[in-house]
PDB file of N, CA and C in Angstrom:
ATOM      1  N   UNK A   1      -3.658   8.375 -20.254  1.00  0.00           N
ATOM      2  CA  UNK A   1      -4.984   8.497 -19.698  1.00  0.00           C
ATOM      3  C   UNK A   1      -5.152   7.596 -18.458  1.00  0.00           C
ATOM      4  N   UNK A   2      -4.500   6.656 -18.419  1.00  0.00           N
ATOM      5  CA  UNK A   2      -4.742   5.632 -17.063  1.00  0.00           C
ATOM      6  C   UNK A   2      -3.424   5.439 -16.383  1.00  0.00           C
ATOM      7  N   UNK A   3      -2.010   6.181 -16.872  1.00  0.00           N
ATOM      8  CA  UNK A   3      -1.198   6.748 -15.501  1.00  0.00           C
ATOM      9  C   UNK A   3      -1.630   7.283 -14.588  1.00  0.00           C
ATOM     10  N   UNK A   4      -1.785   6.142 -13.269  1.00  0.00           N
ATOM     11  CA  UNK A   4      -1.352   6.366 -12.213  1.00  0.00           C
ATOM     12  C   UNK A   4      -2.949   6.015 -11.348  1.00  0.00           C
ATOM     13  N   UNK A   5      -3.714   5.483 -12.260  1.00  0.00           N
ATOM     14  CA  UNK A   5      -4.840   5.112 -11.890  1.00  0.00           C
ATOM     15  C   UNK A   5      -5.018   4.030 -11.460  1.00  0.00           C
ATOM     16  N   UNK A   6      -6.258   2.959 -10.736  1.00  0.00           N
ATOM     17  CA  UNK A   6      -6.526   2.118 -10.520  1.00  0.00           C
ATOM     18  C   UNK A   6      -7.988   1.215 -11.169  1.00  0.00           C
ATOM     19  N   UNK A   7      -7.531  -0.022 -11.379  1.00  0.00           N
ATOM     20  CA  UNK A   7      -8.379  -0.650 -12.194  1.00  0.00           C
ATOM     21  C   UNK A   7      -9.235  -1.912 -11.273  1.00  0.00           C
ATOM     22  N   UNK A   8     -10.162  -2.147 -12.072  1.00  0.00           N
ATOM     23  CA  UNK A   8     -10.734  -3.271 -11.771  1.00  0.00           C
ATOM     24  C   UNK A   8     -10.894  -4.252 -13.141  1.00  0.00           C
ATOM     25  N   UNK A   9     -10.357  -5.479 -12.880  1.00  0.00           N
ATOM     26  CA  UNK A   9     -10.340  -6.222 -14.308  1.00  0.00           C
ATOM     27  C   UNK A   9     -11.006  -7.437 -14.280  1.00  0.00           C
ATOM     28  N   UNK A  10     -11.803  -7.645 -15.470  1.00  0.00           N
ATOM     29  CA  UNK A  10     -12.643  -8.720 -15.376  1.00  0.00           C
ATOM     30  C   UNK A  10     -12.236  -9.679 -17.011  1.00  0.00           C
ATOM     31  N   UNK A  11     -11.755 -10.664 -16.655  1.00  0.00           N
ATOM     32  CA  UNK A  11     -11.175 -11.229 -18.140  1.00  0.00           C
ATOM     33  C   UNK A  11     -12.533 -12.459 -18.428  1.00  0.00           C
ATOM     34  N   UNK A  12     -12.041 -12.834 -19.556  1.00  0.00           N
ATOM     35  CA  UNK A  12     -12.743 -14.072 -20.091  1.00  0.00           C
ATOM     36  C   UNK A  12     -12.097 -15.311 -20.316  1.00  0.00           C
ATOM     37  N   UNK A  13     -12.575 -16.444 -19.897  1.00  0.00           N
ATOM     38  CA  UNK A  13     -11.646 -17.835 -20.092  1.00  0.00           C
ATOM     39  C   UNK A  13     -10.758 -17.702 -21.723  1.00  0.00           C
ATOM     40  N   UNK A  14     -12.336 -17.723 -22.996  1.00  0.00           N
ATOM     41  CA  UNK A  14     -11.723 -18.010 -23.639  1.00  0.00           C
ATOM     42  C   UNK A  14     -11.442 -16.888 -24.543  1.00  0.00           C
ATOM     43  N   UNK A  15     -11.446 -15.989 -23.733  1.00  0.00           N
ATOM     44  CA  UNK A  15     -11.105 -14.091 -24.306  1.00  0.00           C
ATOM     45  C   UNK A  15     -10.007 -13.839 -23.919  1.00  0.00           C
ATOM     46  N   UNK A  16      -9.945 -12.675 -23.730  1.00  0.00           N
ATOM     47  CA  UNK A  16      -8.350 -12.067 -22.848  1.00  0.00           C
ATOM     48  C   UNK A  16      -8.554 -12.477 -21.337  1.00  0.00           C
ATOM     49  N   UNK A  17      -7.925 -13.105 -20.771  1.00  0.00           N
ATOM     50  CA  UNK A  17      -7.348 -13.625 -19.356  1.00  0.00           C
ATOM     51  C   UNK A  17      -7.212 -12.640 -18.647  1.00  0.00           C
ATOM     52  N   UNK A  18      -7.672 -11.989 -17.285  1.00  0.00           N
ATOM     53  CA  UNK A  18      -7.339 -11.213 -16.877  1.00  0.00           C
ATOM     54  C   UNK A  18      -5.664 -10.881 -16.016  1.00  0.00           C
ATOM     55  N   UNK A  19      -5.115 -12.296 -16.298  1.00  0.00           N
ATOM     56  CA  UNK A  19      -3.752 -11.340 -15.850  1.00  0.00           C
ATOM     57  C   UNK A  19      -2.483 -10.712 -17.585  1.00  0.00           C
ATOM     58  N   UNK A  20      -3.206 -11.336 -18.592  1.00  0.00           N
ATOM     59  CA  UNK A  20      -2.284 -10.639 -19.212  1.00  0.00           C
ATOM     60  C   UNK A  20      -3.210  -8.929 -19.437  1.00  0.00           C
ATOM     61  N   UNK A  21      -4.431  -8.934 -19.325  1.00  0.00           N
ATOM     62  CA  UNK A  21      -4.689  -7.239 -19.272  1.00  0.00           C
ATOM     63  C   UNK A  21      -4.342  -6.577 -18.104  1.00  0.00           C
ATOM     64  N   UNK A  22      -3.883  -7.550 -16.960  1.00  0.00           N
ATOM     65  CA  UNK A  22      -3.225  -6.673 -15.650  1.00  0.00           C
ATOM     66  C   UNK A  22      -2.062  -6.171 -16.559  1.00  0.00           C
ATOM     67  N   UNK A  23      -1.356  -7.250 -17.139  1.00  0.00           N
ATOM     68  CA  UNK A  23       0.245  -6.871 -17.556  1.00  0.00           C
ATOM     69  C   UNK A  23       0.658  -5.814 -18.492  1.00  0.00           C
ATOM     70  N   UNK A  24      -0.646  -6.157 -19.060  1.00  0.00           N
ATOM     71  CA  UNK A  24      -0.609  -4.526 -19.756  1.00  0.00           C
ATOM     72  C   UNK A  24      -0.712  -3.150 -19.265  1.00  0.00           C
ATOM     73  N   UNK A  25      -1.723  -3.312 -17.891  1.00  0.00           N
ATOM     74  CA  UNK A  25      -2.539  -1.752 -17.590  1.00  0.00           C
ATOM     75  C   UNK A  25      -0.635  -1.650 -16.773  1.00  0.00           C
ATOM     76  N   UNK A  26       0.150  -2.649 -16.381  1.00  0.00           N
ATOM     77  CA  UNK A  26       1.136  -2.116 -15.753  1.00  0.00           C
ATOM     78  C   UNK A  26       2.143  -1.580 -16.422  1.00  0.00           C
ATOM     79  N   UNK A  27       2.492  -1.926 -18.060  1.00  0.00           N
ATOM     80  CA  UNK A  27       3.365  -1.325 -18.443  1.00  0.00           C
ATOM     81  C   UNK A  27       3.327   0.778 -18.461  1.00  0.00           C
ATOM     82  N   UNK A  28       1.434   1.266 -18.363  1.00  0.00           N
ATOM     83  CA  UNK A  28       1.626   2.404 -18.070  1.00  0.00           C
ATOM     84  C   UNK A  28       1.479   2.582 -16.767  1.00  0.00           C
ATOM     85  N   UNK A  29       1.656   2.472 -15.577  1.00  0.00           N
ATOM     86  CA  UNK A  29       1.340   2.418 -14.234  1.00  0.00           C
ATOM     87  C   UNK A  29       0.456   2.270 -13.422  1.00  0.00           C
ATOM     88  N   UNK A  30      -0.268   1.543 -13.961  1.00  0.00           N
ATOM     89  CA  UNK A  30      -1.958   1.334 -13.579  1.00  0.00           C
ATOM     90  C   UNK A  30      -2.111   0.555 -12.456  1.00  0.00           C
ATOM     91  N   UNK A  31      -2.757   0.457 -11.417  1.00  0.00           N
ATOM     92  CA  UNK A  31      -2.453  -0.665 -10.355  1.00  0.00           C
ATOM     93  C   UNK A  31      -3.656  -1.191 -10.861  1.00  0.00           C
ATOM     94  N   UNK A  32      -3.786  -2.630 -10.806  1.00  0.00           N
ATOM     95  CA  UNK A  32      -5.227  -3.495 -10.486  1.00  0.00           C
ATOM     96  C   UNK A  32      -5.285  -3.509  -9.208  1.00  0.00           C
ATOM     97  N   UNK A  33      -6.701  -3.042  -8.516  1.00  0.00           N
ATOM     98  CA  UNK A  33      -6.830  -3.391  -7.104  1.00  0.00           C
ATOM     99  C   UNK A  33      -8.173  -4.852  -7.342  1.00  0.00           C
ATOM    100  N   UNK A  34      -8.154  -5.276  -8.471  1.00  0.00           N
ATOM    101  CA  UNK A  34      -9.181  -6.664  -7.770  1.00  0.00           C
ATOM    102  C   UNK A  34      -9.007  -7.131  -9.612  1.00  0.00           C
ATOM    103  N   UNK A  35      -8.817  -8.285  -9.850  1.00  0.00           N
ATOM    104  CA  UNK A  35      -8.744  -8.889 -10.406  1.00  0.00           C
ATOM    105  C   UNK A  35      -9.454 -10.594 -10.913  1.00  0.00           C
ATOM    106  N   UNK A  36     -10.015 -10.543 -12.323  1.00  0.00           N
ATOM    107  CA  UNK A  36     -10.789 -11.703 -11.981  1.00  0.00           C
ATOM    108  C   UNK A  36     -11.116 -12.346 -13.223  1.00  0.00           C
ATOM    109  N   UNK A  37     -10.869 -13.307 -14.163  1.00  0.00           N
ATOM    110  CA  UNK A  37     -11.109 -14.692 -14.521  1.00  0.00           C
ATOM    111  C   UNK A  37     -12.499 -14.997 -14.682  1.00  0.00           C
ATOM    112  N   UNK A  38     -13.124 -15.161 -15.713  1.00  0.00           N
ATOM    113  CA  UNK A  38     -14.371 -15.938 -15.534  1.00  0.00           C
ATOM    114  C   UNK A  38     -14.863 -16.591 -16.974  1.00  0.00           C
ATOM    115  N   UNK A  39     -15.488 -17.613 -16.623  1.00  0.00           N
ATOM    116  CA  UNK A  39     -15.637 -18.223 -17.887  1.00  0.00           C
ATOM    117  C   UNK A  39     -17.591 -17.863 -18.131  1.00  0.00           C
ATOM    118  N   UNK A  40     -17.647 -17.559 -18.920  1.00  0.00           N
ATOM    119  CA  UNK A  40     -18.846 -16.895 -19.531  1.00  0.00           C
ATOM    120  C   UNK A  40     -19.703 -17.807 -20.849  1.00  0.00           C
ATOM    121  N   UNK A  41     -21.013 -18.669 -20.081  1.00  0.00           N
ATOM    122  CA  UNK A  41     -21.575 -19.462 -21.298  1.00  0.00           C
ATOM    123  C   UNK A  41     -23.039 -18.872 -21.519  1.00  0.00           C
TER     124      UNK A  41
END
């Protein structure tokens, strides 16, 4: 469903991190075009 698509990823400090859900969307070919980290109180 998300071969060959492009993402936008928004992680959580103390949630999922947004570069290991980049590393995932890449094992099916997903590009991240913006990527981002944030800590949420």
């Amino acid at each position: 469903m998300l071969r060959g698509k492009k993402a936008i990823i928004i992680g959580e400090r103390d949630g999922v991190a947004s570069p290991a859900i980049e590393a995932c969307l890449k094992t099916v070919d997903t590009t991240a075009i913006f990527s981002l980290t944030q800590c949420y109180v």
